[in-house]
PDB file of N, CA and C in Angstrom:
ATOM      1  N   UNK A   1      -5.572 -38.899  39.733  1.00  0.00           N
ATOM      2  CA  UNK A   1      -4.762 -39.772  38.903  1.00  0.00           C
ATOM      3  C   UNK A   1      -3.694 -38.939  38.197  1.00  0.00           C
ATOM      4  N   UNK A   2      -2.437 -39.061  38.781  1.00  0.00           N
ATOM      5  CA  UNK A   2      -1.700 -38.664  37.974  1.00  0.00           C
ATOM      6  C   UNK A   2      -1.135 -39.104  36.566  1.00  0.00           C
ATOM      7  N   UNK A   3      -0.487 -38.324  35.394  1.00  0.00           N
ATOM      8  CA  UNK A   3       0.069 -38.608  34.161  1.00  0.00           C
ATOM      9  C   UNK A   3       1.465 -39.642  34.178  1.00  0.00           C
ATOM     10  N   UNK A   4       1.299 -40.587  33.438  1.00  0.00           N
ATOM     11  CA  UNK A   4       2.785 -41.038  33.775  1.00  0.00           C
ATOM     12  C   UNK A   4       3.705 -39.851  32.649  1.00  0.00           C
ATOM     13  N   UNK A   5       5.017 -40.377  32.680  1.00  0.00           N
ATOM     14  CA  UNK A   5       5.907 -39.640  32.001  1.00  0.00           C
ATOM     15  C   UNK A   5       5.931 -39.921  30.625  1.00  0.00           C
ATOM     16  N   UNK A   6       5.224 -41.044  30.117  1.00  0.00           N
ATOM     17  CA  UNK A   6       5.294 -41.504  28.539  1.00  0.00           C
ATOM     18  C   UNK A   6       3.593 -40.846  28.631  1.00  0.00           C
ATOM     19  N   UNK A   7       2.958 -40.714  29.194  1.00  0.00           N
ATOM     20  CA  UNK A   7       0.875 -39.718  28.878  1.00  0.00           C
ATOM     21  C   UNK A   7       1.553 -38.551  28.692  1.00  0.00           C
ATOM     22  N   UNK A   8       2.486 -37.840  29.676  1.00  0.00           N
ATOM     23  CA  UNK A   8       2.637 -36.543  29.803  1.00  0.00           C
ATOM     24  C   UNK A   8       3.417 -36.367  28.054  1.00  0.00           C
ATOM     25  N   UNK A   9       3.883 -37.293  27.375  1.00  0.00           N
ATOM     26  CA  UNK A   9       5.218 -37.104  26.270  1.00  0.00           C
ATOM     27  C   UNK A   9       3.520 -36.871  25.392  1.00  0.00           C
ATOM     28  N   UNK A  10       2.752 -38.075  25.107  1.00  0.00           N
ATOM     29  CA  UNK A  10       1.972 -38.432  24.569  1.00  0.00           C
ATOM     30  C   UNK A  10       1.348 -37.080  24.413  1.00  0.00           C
ATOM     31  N   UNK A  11       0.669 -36.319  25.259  1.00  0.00           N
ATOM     32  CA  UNK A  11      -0.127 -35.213  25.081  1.00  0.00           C
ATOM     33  C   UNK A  11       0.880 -34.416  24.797  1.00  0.00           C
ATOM     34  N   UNK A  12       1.657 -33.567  25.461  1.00  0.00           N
ATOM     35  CA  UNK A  12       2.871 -32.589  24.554  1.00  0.00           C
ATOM     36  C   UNK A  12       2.607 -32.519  23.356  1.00  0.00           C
ATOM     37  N   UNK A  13       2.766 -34.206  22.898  1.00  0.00           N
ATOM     38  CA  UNK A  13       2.796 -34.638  21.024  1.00  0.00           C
ATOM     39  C   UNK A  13       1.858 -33.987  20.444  1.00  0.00           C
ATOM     40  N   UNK A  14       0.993 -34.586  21.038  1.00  0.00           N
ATOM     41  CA  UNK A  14      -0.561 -34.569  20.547  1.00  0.00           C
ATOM     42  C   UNK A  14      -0.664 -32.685  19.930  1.00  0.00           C
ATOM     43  N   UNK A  15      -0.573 -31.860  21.518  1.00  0.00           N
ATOM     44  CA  UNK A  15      -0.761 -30.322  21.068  1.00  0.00           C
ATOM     45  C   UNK A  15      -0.209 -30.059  20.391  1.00  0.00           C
ATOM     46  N   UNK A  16       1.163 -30.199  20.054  1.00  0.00           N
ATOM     47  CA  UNK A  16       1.815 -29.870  19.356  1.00  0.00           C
ATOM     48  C   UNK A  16       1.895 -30.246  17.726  1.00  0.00           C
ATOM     49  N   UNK A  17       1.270 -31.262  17.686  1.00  0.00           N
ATOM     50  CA  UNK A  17       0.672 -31.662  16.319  1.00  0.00           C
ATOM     51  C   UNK A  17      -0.223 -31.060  16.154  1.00  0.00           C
ATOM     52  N   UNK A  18      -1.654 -30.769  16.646  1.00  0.00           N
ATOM     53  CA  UNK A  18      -2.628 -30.000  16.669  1.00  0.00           C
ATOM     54  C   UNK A  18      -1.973 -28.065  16.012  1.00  0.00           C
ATOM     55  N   UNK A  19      -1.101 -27.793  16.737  1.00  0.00           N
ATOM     56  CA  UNK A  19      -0.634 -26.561  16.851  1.00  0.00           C
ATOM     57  C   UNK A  19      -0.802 -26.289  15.543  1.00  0.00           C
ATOM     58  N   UNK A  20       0.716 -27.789  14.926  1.00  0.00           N
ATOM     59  CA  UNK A  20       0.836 -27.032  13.743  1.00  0.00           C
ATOM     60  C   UNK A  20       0.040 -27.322  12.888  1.00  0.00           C
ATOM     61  N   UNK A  21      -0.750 -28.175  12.714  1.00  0.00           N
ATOM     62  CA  UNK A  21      -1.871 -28.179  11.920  1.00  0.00           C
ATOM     63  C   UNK A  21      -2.608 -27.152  11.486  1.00  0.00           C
ATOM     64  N   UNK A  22      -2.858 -26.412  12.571  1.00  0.00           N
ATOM     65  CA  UNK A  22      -3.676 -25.011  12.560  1.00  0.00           C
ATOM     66  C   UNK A  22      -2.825 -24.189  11.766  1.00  0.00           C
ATOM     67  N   UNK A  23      -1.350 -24.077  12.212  1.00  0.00           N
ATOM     68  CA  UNK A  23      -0.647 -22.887  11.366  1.00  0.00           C
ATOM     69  C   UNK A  23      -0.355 -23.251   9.660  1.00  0.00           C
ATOM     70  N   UNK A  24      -0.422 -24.599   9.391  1.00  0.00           N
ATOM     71  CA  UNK A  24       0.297 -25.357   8.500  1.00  0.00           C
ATOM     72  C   UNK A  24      -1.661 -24.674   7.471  1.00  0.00           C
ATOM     73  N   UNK A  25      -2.867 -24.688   8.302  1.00  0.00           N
ATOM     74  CA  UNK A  25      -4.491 -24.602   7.514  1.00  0.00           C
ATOM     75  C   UNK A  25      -4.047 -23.141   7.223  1.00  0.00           C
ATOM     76  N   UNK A  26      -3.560 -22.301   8.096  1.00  0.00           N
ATOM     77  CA  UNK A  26      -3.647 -20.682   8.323  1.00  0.00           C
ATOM     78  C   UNK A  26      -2.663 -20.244   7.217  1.00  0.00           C
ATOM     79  N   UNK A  27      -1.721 -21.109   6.783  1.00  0.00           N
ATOM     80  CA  UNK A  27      -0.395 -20.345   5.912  1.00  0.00           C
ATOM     81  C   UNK A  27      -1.020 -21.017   4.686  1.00  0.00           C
ATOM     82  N   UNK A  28      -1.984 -22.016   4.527  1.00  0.00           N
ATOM     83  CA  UNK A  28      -2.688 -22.263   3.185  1.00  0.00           C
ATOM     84  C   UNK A  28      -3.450 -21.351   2.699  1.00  0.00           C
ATOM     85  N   UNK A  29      -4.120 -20.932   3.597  1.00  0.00           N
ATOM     86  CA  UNK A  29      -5.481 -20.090   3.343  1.00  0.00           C
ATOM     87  C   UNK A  29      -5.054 -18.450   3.022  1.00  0.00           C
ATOM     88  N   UNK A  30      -3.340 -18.326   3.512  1.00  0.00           N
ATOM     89  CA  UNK A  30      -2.789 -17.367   2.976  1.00  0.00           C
ATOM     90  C   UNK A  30      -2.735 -17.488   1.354  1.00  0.00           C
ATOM     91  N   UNK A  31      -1.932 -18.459   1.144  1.00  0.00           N
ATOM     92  CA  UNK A  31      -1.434 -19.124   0.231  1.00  0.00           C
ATOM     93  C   UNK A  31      -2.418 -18.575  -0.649  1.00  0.00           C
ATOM     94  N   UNK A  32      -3.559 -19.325  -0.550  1.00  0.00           N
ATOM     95  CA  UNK A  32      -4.829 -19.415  -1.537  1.00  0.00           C
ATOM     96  C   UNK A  32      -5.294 -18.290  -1.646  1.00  0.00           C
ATOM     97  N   UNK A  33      -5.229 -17.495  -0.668  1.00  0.00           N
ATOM     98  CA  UNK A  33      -5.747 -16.389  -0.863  1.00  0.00           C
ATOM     99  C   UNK A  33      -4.861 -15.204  -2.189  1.00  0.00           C
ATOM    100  N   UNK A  34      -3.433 -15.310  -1.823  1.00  0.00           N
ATOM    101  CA  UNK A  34      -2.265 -14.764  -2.804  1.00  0.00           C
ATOM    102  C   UNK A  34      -2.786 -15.023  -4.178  1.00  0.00           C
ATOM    103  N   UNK A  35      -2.830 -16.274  -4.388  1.00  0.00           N
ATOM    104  CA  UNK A  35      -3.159 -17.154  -5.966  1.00  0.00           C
ATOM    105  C   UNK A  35      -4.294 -16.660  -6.225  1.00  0.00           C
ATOM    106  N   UNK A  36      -5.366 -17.007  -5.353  1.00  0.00           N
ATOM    107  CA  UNK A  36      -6.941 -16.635  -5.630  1.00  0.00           C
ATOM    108  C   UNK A  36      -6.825 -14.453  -6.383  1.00  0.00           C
ATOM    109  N   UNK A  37      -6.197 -13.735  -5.492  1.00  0.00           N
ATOM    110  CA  UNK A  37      -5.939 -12.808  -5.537  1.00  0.00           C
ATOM    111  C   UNK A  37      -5.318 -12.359  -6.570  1.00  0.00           C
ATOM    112  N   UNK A  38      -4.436 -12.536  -7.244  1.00  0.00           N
ATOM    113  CA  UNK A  38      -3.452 -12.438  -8.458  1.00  0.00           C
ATOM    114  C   UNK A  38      -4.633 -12.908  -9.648  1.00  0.00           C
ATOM    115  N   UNK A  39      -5.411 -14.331  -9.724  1.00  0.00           N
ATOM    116  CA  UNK A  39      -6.263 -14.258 -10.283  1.00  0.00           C
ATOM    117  C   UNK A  39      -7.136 -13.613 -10.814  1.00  0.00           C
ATOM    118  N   UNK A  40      -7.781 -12.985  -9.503  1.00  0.00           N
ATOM    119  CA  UNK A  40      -8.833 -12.206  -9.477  1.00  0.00           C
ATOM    120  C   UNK A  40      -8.106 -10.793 -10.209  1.00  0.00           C
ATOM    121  N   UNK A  41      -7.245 -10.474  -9.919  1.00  0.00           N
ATOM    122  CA  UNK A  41      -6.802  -8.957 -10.322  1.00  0.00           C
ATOM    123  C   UNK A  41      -6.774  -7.875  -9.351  1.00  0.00           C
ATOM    124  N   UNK A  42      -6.924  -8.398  -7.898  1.00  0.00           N
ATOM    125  CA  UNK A  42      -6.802  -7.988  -6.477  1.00  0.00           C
ATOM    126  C   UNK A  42      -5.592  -6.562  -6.324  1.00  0.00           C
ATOM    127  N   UNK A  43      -6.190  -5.731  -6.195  1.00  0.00           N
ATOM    128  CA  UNK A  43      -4.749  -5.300  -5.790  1.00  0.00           C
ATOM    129  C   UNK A  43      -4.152  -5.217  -4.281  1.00  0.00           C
ATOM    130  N   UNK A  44      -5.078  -5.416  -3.390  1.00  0.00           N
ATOM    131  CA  UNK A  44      -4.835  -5.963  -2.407  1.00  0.00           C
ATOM    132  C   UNK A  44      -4.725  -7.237  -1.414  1.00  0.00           C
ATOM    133  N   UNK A  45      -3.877  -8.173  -1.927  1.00  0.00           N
ATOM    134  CA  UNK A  45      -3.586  -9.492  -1.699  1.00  0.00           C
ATOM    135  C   UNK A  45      -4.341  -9.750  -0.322  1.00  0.00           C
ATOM    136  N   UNK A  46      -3.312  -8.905   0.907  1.00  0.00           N
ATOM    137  CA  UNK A  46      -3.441  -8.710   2.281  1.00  0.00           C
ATOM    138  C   UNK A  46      -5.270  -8.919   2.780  1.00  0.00           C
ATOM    139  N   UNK A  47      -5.888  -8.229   1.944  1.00  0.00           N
ATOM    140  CA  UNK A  47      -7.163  -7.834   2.423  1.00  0.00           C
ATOM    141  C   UNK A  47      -7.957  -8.900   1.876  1.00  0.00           C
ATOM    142  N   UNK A  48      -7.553  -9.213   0.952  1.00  0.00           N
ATOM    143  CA  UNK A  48      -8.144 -10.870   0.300  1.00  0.00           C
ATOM    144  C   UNK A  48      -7.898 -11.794   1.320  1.00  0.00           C
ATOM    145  N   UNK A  49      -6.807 -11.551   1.628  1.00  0.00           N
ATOM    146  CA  UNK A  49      -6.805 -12.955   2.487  1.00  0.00           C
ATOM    147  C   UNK A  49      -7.557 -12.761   4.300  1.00  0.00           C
ATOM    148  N   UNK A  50      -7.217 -11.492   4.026  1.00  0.00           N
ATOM    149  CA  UNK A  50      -8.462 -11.581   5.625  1.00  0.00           C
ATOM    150  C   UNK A  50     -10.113 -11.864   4.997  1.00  0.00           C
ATOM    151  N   UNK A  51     -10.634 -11.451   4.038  1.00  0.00           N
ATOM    152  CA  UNK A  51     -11.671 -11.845   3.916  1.00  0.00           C
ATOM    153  C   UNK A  51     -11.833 -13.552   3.657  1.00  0.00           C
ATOM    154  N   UNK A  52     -10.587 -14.211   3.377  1.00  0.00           N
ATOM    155  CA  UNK A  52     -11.264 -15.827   3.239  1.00  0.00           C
ATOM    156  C   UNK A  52     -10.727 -16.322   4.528  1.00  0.00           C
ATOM    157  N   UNK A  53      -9.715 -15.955   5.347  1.00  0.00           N
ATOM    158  CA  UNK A  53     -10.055 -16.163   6.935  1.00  0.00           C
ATOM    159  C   UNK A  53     -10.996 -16.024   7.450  1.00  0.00           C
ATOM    160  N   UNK A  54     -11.635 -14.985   7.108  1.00  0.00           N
ATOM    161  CA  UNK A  54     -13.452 -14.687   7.785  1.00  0.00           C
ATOM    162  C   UNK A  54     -14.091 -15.940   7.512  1.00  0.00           C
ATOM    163  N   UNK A  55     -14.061 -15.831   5.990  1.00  0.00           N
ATOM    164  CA  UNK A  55     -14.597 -17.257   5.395  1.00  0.00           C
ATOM    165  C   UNK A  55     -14.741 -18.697   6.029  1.00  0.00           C
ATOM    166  N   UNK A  56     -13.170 -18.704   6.438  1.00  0.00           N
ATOM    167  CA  UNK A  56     -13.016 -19.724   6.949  1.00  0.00           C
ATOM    168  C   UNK A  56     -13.263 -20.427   8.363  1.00  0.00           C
ATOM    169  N   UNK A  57     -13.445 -19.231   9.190  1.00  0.00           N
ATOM    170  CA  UNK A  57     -14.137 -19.480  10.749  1.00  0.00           C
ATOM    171  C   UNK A  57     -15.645 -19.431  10.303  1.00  0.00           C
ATOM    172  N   UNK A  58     -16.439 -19.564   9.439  1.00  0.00           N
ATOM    173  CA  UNK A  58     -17.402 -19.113   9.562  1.00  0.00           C
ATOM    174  C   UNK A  58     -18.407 -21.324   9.946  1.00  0.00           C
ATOM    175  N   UNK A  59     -17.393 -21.937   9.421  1.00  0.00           N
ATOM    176  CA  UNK A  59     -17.754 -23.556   9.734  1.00  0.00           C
ATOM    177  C   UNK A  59     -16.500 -24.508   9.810  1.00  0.00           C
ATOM    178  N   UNK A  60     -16.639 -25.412  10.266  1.00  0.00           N
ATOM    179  CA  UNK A  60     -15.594 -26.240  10.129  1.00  0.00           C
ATOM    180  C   UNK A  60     -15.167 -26.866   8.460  1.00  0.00           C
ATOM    181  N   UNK A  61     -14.459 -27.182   8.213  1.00  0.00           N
ATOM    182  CA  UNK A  61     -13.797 -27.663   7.051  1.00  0.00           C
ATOM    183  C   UNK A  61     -13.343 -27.242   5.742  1.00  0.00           C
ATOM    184  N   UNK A  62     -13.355 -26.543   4.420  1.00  0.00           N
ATOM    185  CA  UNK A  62     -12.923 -26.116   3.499  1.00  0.00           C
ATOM    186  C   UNK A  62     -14.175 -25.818   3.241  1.00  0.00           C
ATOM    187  N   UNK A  63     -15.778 -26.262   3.128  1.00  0.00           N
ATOM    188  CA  UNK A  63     -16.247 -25.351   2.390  1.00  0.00           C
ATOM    189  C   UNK A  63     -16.543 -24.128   2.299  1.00  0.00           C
ATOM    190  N   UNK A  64     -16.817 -23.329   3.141  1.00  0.00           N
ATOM    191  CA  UNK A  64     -16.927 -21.838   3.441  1.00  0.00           C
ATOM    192  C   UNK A  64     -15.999 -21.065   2.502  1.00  0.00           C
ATOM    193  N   UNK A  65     -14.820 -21.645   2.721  1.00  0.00           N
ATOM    194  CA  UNK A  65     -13.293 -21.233   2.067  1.00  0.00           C
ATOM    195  C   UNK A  65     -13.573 -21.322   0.129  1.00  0.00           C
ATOM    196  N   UNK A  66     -13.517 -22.402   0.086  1.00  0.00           N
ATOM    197  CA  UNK A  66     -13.979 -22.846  -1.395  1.00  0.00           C
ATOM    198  C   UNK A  66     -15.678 -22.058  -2.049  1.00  0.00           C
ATOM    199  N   UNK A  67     -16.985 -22.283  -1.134  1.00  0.00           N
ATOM    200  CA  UNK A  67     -18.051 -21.347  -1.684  1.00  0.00           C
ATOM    201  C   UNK A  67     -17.755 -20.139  -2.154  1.00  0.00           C
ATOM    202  N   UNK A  68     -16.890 -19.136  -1.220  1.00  0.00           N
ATOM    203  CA  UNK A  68     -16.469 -17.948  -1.273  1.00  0.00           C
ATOM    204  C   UNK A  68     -15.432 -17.962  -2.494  1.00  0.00           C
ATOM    205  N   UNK A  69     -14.333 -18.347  -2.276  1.00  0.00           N
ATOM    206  CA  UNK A  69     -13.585 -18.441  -4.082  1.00  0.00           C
ATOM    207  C   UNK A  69     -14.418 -18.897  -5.273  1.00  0.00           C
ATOM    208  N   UNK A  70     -15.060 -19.591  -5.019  1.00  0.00           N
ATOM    209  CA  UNK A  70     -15.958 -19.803  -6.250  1.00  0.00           C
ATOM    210  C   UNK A  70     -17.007 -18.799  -6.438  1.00  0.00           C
ATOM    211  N   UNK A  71     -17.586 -18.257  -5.380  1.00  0.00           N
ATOM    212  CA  UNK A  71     -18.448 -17.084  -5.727  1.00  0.00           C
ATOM    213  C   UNK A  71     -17.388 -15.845  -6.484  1.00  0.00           C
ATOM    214  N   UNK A  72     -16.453 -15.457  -5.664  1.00  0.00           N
ATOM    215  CA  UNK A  72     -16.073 -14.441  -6.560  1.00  0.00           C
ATOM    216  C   UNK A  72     -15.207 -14.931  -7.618  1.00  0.00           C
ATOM    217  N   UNK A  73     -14.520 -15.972  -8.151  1.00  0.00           N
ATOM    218  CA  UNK A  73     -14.587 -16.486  -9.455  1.00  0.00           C
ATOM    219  C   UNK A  73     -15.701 -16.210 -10.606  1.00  0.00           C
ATOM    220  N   UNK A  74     -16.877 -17.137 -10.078  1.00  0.00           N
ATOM    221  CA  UNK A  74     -18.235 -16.915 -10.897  1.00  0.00           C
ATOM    222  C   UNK A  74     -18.031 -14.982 -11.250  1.00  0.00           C
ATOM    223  N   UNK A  75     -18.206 -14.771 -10.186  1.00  0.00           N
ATOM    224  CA  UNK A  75     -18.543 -12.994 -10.647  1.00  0.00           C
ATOM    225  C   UNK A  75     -17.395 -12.333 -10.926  1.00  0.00           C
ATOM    226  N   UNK A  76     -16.562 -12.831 -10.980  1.00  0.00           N
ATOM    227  CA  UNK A  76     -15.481 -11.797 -12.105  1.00  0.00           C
ATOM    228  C   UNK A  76     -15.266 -13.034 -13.628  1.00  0.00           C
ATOM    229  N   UNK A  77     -16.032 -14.141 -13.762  1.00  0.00           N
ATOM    230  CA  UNK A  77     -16.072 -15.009 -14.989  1.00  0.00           C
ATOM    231  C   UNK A  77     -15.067 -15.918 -15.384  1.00  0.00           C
ATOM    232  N   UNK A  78     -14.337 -16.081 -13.924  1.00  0.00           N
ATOM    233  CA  UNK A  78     -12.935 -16.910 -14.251  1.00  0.00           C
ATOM    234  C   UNK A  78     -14.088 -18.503 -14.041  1.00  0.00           C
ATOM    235  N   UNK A  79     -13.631 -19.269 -15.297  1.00  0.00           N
ATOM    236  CA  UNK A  79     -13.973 -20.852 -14.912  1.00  0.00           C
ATOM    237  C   UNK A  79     -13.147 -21.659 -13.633  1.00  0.00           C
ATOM    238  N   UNK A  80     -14.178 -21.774 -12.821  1.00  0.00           N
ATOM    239  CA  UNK A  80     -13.478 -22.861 -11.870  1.00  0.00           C
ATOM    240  C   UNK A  80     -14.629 -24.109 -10.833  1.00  0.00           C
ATOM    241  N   UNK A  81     -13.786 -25.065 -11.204  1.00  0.00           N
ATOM    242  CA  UNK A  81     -14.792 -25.797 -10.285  1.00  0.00           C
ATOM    243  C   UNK A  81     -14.367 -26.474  -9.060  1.00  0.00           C
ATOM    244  N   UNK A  82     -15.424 -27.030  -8.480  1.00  0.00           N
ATOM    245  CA  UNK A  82     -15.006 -27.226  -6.892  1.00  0.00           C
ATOM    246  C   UNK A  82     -13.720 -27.842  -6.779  1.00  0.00           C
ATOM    247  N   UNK A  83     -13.611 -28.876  -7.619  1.00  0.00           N
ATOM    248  CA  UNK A  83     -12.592 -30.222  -7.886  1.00  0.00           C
ATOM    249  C   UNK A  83     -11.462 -29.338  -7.643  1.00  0.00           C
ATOM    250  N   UNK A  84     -11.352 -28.159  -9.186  1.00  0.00           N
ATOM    251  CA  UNK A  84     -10.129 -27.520  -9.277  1.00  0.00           C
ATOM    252  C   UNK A  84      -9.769 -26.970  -8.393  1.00  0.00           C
ATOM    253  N   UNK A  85     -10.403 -26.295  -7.619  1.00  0.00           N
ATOM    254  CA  UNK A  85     -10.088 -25.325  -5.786  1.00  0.00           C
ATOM    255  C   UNK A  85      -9.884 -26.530  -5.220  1.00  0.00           C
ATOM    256  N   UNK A  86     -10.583 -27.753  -4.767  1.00  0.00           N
ATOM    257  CA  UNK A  86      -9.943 -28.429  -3.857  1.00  0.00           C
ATOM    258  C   UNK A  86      -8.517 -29.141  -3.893  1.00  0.00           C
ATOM    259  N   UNK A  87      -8.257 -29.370  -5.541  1.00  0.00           N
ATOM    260  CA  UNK A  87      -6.813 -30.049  -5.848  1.00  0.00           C
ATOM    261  C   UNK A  87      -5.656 -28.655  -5.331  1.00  0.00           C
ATOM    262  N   UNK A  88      -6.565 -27.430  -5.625  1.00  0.00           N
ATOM    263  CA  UNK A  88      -5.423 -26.196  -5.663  1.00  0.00           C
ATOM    264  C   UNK A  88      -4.931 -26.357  -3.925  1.00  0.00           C
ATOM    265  N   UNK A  89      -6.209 -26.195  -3.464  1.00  0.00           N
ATOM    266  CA  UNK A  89      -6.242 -26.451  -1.937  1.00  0.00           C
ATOM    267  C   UNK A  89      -4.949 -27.123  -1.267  1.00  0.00           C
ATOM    268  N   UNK A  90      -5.287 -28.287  -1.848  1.00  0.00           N
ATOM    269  CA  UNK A  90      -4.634 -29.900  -1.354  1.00  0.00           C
ATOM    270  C   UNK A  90      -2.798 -29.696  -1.702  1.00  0.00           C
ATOM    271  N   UNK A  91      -2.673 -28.821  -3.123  1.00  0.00           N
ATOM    272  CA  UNK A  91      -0.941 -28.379  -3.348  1.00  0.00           C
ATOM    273  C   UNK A  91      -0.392 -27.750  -2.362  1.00  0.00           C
ATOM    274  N   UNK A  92      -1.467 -26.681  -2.040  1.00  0.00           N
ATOM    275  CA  UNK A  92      -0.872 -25.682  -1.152  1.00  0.00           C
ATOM    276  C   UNK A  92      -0.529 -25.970   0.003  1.00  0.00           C
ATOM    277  N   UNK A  93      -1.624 -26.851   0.400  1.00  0.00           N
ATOM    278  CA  UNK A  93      -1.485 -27.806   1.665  1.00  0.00           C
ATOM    279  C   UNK A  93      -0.203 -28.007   2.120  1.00  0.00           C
ATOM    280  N   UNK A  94       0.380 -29.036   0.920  1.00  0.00           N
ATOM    281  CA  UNK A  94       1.723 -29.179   0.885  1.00  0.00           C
ATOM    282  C   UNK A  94       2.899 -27.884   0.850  1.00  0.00           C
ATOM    283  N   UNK A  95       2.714 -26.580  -0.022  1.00  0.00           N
ATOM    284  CA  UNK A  95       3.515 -26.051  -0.122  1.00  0.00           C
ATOM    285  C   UNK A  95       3.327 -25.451   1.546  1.00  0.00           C
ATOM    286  N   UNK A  96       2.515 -25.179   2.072  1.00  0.00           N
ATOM    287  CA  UNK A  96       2.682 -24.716   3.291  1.00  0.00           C
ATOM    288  C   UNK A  96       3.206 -25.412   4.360  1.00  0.00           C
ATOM    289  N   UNK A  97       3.704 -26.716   4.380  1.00  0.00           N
ATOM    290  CA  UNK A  97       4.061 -27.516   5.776  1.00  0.00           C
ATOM    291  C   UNK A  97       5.676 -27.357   5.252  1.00  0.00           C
ATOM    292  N   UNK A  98       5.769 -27.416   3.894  1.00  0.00           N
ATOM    293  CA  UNK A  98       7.246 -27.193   3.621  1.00  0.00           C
ATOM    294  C   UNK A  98       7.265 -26.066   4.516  1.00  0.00           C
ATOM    295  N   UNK A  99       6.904 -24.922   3.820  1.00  0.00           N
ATOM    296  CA  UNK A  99       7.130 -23.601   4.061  1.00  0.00           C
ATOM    297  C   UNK A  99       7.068 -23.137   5.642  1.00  0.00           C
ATOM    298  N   UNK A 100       6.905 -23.904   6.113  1.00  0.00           N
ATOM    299  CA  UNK A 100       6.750 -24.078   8.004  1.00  0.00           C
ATOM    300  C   UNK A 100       7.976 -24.765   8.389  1.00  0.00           C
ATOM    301  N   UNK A 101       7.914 -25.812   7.878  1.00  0.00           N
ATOM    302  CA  UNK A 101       9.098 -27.053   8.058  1.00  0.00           C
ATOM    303  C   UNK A 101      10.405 -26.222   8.241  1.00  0.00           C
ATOM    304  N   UNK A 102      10.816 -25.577   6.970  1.00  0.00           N
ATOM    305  CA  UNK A 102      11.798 -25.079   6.177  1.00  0.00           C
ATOM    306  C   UNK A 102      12.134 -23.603   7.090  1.00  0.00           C
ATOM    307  N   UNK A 103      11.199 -23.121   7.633  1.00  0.00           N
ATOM    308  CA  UNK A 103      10.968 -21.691   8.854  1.00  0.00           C
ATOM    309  C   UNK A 103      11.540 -22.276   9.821  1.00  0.00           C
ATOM    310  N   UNK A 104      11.262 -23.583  10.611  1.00  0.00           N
ATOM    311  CA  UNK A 104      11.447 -24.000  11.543  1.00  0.00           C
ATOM    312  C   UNK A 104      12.944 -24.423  11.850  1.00  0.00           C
ATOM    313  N   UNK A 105      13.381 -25.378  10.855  1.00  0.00           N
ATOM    314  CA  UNK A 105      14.844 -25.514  10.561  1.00  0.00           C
ATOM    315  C   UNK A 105      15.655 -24.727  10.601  1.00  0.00           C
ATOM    316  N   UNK A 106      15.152 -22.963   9.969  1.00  0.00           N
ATOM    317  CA  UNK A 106      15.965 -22.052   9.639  1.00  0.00           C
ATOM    318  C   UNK A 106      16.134 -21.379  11.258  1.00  0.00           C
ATOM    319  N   UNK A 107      14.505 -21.667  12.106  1.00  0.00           N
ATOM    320  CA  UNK A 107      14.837 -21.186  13.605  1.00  0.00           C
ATOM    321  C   UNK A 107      15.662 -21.848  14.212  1.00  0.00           C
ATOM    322  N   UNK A 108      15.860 -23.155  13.992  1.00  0.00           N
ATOM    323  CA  UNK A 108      16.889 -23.560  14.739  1.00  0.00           C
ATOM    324  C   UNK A 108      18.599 -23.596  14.864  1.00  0.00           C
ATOM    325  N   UNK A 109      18.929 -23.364  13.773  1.00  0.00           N
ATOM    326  CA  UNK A 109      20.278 -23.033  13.697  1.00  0.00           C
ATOM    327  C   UNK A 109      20.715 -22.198  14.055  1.00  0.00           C
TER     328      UNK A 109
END
């Protein structure tokens, strides 16, 4: 069975939504990691954020990501609760599809 030409458009879409989804989760988890990091008193941003990438393959969805900021919150005594990481989450969310969007535009010209 072959694809017609509007299945073949359809899937293109599809990956390509998928794609950026992934990069749009990956430039958050940067994101969070920067903020989380500056917080913490990190002096290595970079290395923060590979450790909540680890974090973050370790299950599907935000909690892995969020347990881990809240653990090392708790142990350096910064107050934070789940709510507050997930709203922080959910900004960044946004600042990162800009911040893709705005990359992308700039590739094209």
């Amino acid at each position: 069975m072959e694809l017609t030409e509007r299945e073949k458009a359809l899937e293109e879409k599809y990956i390509l939504d998928f794609e950026r989804c992934l990069r749009v989760r990956e430039r958050r988890g940067h994101l969070l990691a920067g903020w989380a990091a500056h917080a913490l008193d990190k002096a290595d941003a970079t290395a923060y954020a590979d450790e909540i990438a680890d974090a973050g393959r370790a299950e599907a969805g935000d909690d892995d990501i969020l347990r881990k900021v809240l653990r090392d919150f708790e142990s350096a005594g910064i107050p934070a609760t789940r709510e507050q990481l997930q709203r922080k989450m959910r900004v960044l969310l946004f600042v990162a599809a800009e911040q893709l969007d705005a990359e992308d535009t700039e590739a094209m010209r």
